[in-house]
PDB file of N, CA and C in Angstrom:
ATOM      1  N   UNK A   1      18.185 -96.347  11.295  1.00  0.00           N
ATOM      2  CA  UNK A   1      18.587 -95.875  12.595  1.00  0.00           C
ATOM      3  C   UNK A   1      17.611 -96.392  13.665  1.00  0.00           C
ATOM      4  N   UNK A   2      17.898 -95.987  15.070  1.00  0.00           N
ATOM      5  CA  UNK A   2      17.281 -96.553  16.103  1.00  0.00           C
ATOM      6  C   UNK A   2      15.824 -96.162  15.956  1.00  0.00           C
ATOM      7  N   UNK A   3      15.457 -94.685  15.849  1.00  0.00           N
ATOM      8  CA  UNK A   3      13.964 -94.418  15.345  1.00  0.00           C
ATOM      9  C   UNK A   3      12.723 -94.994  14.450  1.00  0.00           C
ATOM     10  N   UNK A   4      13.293 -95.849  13.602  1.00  0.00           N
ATOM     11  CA  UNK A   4      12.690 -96.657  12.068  1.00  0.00           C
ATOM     12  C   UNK A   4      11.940 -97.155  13.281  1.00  0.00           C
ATOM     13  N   UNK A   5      12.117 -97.707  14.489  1.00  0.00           N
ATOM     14  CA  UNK A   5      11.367 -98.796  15.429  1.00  0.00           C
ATOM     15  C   UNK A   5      10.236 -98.180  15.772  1.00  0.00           C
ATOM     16  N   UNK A   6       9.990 -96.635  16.056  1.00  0.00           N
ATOM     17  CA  UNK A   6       9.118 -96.136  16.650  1.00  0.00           C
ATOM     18  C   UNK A   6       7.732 -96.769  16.398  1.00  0.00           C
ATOM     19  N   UNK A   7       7.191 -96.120  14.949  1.00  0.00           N
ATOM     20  CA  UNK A   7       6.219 -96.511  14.641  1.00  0.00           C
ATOM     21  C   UNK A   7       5.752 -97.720  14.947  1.00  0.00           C
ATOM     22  N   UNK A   8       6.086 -98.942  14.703  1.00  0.00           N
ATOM     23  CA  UNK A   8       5.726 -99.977  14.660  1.00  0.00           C
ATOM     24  C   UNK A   8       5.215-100.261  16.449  1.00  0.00           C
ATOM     25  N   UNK A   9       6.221 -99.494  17.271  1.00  0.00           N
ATOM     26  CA  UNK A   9       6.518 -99.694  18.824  1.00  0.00           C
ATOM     27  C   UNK A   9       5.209 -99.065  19.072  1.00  0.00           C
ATOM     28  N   UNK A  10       4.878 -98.192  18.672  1.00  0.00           N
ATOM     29  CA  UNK A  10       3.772 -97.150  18.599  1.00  0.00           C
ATOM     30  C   UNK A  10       2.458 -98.204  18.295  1.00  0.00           C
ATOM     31  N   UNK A  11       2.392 -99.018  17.427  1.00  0.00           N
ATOM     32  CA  UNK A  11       1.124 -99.619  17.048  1.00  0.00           C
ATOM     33  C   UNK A  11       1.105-101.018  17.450  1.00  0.00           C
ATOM     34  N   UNK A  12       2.296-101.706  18.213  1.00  0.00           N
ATOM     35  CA  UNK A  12       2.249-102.620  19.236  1.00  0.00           C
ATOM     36  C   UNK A  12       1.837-102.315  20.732  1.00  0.00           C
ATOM     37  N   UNK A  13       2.148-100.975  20.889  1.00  0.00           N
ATOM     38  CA  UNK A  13       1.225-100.309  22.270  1.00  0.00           C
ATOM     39  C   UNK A  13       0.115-100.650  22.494  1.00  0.00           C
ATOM     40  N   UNK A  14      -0.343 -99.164  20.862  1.00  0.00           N
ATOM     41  CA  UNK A  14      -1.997 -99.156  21.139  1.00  0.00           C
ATOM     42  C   UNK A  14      -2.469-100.448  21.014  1.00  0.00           C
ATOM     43  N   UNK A  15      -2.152-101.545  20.283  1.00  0.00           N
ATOM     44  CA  UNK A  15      -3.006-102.933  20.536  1.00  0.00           C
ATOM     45  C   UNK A  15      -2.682-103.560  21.299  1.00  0.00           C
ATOM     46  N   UNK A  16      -2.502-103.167  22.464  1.00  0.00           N
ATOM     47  CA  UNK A  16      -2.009-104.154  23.643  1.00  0.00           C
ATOM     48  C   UNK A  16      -2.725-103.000  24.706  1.00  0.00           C
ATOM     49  N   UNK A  17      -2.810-101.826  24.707  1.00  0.00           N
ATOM     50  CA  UNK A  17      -3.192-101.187  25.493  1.00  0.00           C
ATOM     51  C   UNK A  17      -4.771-100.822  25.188  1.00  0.00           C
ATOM     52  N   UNK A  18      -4.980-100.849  24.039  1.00  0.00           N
ATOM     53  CA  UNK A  18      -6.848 -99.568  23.970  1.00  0.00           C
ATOM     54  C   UNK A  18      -7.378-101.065  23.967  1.00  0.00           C
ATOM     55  N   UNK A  19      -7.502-102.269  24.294  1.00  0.00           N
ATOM     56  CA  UNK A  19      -8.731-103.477  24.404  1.00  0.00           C
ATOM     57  C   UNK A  19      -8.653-102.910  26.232  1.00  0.00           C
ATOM     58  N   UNK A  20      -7.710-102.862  27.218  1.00  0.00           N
ATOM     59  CA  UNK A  20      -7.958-102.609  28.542  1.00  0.00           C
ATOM     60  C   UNK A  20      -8.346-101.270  28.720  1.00  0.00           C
ATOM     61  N   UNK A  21      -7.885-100.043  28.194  1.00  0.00           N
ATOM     62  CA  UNK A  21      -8.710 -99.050  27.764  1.00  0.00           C
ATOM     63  C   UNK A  21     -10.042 -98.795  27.663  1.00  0.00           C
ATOM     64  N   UNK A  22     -10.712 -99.537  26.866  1.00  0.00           N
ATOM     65  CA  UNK A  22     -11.994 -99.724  26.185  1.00  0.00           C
ATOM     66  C   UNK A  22     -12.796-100.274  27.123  1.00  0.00           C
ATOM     67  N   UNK A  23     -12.233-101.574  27.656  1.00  0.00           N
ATOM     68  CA  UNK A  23     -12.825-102.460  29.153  1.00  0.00           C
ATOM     69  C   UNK A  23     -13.221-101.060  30.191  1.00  0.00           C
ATOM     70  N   UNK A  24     -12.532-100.854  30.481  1.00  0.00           N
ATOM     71  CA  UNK A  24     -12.176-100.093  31.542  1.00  0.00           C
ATOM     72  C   UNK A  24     -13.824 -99.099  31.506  1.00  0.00           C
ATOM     73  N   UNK A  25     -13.707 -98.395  30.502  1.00  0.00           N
ATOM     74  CA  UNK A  25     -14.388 -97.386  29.998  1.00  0.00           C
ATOM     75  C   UNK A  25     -16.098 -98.007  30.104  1.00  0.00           C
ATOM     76  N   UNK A  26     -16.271 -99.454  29.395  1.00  0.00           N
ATOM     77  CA  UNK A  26     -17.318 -99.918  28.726  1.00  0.00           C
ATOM     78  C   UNK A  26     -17.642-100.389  30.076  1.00  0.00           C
ATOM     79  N   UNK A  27     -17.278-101.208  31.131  1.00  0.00           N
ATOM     80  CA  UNK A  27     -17.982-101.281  32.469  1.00  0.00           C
ATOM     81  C   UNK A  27     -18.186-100.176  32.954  1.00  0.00           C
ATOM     82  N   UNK A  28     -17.590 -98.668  33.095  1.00  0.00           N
ATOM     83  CA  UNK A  28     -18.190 -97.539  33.667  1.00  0.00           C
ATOM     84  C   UNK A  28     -19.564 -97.325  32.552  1.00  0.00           C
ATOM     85  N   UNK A  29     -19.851 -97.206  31.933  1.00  0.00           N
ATOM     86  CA  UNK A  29     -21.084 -96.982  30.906  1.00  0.00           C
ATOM     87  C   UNK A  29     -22.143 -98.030  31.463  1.00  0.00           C
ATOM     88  N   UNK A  30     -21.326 -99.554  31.234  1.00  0.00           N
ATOM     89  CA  UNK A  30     -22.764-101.153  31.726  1.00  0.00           C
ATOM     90  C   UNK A  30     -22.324-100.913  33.391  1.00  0.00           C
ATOM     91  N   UNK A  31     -22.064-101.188  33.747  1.00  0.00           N
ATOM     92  CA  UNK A  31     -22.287-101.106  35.459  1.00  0.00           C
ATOM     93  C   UNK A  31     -22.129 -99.973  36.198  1.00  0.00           C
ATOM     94  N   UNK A  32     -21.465 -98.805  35.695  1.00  0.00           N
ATOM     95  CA  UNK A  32     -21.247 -97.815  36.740  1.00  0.00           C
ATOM     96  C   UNK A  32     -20.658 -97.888  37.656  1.00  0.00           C
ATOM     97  N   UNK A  33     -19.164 -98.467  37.579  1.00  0.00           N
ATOM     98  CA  UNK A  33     -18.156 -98.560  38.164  1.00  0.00           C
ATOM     99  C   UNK A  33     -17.129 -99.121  37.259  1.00  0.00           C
ATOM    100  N   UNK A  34     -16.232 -98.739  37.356  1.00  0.00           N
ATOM    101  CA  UNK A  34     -14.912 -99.145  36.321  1.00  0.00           C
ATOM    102  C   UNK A  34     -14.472-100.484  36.489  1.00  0.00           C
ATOM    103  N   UNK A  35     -14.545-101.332  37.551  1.00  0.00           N
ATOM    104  CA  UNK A  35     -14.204-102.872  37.596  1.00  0.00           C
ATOM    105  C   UNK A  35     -15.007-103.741  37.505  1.00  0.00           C
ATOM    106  N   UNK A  36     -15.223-104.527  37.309  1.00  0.00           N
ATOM    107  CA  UNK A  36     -16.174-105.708  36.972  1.00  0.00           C
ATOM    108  C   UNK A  36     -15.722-106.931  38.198  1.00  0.00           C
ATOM    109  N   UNK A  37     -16.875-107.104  38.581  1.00  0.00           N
ATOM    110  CA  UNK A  37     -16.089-108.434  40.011  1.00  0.00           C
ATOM    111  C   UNK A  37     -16.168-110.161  38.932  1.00  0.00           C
ATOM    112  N   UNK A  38     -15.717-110.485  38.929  1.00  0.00           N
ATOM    113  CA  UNK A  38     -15.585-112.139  38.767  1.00  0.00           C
ATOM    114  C   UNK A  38     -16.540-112.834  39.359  1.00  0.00           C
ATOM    115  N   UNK A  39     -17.651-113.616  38.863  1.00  0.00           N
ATOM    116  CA  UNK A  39     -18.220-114.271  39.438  1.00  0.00           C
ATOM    117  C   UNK A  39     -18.339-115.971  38.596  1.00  0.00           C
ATOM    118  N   UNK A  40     -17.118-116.238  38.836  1.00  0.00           N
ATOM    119  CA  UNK A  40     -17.095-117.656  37.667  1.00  0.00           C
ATOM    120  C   UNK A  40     -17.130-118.743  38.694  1.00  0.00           C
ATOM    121  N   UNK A  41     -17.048-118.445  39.764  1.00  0.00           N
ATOM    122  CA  UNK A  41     -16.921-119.753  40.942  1.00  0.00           C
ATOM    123  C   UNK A  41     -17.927-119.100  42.048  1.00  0.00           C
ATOM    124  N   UNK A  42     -18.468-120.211  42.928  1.00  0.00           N
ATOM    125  CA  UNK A  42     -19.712-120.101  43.563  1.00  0.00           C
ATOM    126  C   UNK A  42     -18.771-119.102  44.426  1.00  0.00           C
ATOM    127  N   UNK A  43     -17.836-119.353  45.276  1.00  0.00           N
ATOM    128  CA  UNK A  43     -17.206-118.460  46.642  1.00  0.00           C
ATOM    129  C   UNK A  43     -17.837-116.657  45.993  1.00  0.00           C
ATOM    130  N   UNK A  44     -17.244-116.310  45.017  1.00  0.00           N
ATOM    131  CA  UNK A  44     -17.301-114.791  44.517  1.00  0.00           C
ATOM    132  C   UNK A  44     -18.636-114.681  44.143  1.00  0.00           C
ATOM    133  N   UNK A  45     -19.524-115.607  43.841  1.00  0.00           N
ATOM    134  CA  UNK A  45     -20.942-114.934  43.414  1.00  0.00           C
ATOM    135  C   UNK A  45     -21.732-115.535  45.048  1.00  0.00           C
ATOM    136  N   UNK A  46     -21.062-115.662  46.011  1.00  0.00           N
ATOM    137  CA  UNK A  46     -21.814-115.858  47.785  1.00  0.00           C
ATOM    138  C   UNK A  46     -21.260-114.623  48.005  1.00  0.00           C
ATOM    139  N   UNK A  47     -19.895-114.171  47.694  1.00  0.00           N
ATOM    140  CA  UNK A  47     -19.908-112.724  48.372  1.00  0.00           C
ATOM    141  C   UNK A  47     -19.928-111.689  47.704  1.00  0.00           C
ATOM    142  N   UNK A  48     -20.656-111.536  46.193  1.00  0.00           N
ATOM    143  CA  UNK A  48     -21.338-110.374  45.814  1.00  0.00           C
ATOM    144  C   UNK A  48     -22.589-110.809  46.057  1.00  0.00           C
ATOM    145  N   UNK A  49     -23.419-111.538  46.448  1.00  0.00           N
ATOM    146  CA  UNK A  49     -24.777-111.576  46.725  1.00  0.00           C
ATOM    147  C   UNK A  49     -24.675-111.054  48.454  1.00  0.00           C
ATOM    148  N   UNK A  50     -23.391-111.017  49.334  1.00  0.00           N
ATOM    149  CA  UNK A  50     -23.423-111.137  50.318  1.00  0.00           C
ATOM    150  C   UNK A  50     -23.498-109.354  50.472  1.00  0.00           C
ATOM    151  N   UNK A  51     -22.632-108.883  49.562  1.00  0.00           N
ATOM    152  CA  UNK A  51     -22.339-107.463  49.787  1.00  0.00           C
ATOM    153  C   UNK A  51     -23.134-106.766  49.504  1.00  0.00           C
ATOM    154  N   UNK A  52     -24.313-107.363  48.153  1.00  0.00           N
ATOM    155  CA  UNK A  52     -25.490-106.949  47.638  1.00  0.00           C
ATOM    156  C   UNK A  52     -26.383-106.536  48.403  1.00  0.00           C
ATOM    157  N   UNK A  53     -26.679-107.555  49.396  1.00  0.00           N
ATOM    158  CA  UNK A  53     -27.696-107.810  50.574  1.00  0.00           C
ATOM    159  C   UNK A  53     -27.490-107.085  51.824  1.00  0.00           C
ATOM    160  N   UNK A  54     -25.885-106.834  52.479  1.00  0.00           N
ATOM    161  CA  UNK A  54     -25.611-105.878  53.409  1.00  0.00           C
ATOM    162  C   UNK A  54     -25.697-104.043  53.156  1.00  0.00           C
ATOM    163  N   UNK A  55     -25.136-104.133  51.794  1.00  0.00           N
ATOM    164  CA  UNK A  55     -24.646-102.505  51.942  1.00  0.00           C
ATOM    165  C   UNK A  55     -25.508-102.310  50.276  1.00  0.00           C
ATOM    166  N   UNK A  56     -26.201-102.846  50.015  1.00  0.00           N
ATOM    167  CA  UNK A  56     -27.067-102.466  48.667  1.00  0.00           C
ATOM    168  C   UNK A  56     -25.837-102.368  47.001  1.00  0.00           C
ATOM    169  N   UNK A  57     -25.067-101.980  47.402  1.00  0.00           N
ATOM    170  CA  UNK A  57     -24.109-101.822  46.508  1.00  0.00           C
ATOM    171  C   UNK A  57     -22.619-102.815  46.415  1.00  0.00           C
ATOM    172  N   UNK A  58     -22.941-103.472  45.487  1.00  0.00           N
ATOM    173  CA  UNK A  58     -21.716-104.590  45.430  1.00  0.00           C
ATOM    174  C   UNK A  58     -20.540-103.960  45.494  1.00  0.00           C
ATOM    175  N   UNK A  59     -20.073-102.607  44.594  1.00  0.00           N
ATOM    176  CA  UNK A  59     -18.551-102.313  44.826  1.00  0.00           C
ATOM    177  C   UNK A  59     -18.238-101.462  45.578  1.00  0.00           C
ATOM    178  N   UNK A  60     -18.765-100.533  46.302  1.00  0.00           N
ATOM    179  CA  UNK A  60     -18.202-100.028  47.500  1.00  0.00           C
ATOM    180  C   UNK A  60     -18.140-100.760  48.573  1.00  0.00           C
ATOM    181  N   UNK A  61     -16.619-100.387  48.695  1.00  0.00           N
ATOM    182  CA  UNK A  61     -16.538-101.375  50.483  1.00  0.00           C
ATOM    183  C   UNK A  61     -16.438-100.411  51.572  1.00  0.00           C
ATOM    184  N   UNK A  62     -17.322-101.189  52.210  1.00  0.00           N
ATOM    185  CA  UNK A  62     -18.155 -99.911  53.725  1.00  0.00           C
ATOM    186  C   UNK A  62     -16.828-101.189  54.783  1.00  0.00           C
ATOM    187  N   UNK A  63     -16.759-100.769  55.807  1.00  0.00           N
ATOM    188  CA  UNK A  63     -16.841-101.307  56.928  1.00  0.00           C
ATOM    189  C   UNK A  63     -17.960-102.230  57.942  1.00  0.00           C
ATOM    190  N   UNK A  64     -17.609-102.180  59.292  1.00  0.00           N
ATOM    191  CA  UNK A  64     -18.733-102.868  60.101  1.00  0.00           C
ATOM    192  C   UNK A  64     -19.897-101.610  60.449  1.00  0.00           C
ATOM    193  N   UNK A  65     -19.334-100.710  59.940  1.00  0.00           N
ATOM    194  CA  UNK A  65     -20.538 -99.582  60.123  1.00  0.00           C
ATOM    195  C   UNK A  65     -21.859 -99.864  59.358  1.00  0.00           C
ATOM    196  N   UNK A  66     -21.671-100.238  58.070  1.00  0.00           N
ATOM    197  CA  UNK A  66     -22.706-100.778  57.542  1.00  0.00           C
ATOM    198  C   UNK A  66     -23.835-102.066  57.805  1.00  0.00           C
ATOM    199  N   UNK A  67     -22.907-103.128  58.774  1.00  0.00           N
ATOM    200  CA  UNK A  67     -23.369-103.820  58.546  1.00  0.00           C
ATOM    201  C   UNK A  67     -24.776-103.703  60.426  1.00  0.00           C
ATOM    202  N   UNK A  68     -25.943-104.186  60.000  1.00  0.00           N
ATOM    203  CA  UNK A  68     -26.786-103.584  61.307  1.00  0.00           C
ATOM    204  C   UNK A  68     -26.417-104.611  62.522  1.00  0.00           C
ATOM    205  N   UNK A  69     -26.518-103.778  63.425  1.00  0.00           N
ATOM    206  CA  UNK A  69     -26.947-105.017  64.510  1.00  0.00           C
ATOM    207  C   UNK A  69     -27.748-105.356  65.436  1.00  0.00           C
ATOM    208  N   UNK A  70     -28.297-106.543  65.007  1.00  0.00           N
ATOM    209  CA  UNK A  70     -29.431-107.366  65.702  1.00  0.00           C
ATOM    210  C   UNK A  70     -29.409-107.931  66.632  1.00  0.00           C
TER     211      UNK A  70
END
Protein backbone atom coordinates (compact mmCIF):
# COMPACT_ATOMS: atom_id res chain seq x y z
CA UNK A 1 0.00 0.00 0.00
CA UNK A 2 0.80 3.71 -0.24
CA UNK A 3 2.34 3.68 3.47
CA UNK A 4 5.24 0.77 2.76
CA UNK A 5 6.92 4.35 1.35
CA UNK A 6 6.96 6.02 4.65
CA UNK A 7 9.84 4.69 6.22
CA UNK A 8 12.23 4.83 3.67
CA UNK A 9 10.69 8.72 2.95
CA UNK A 10 11.44 9.09 6.61
CA UNK A 11 15.26 8.16 6.28
CA UNK A 12 15.70 10.07 2.93
CA UNK A 13 14.64 13.24 5.02
CA UNK A 14 16.74 12.83 7.92
CA UNK A 15 19.83 12.48 5.48
CA UNK A 16 19.19 15.30 3.55
CA UNK A 17 18.08 17.35 6.41
CA UNK A 18 20.33 16.65 9.99
CA UNK A 19 24.01 17.50 7.81
CA UNK A 20 22.14 21.37 7.58
CA UNK A 21 20.82 20.75 11.00
CA UNK A 22 24.11 19.93 12.50
CA UNK A 23 25.82 23.02 10.38
CA UNK A 24 23.50 25.20 11.65
CA UNK A 25 23.98 24.16 15.30
CA UNK A 26 28.00 23.57 15.04
CA UNK A 27 28.64 27.37 13.85
CA UNK A 28 26.43 28.57 16.88
CA UNK A 29 28.91 26.50 19.30
CA UNK A 30 32.51 27.68 16.75
CA UNK A 31 31.43 31.22 16.06
CA UNK A 32 28.47 32.23 18.00
CA UNK A 33 26.18 32.95 15.48
CA UNK A 34 24.27 30.45 13.39
CA UNK A 35 25.63 31.56 9.79
CA UNK A 36 28.95 31.40 8.67
CA UNK A 37 29.92 34.36 6.03
CA UNK A 38 31.88 33.06 2.87
CA UNK A 39 35.09 34.29 2.54
CA UNK A 40 36.47 32.34 -0.64
CA UNK A 41 36.95 35.51 -2.85
CA UNK A 42 38.90 38.68 -1.87
CA UNK A 43 35.41 41.13 -2.32
CA UNK A 44 33.74 39.05 0.98
CA UNK A 45 36.92 38.77 3.06
CA UNK A 46 37.36 43.23 2.26
CA UNK A 47 33.93 43.37 3.67
CA UNK A 48 34.17 41.17 6.71
CA UNK A 49 37.44 42.82 7.56
CA UNK A 50 35.46 46.03 6.72
CA UNK A 51 32.57 45.25 9.17
CA UNK A 52 35.16 43.84 11.63
CA UNK A 53 36.89 47.19 11.82
CA UNK A 54 33.60 49.49 11.87
CA UNK A 55 31.15 47.83 14.25
CA UNK A 56 33.64 45.16 16.05
CA UNK A 57 31.30 42.41 15.17
CA UNK A 58 31.19 40.85 11.69
CA UNK A 59 27.47 39.56 11.83
CA UNK A 60 25.39 42.08 13.17
CA UNK A 61 24.30 44.64 10.77
CA UNK A 62 24.16 48.15 12.49
CA UNK A 63 23.34 51.00 10.21
CA UNK A 64 25.18 54.51 9.63
CA UNK A 65 24.71 54.91 13.32
CA UNK A 66 27.60 52.87 13.89
CA UNK A 67 29.70 54.01 11.66
CA UNK A 68 31.79 57.44 13.45
CA UNK A 69 32.16 60.61 11.98
CA UNK A 70 35.29 62.33 11.32
Amino acid sequence: MWYEILPSAFIITAALGLPGWGLYHIHNLSLGNHYRRSLDDRWNRHLYQRDLRLTGNPYNVYGLEKIPDN
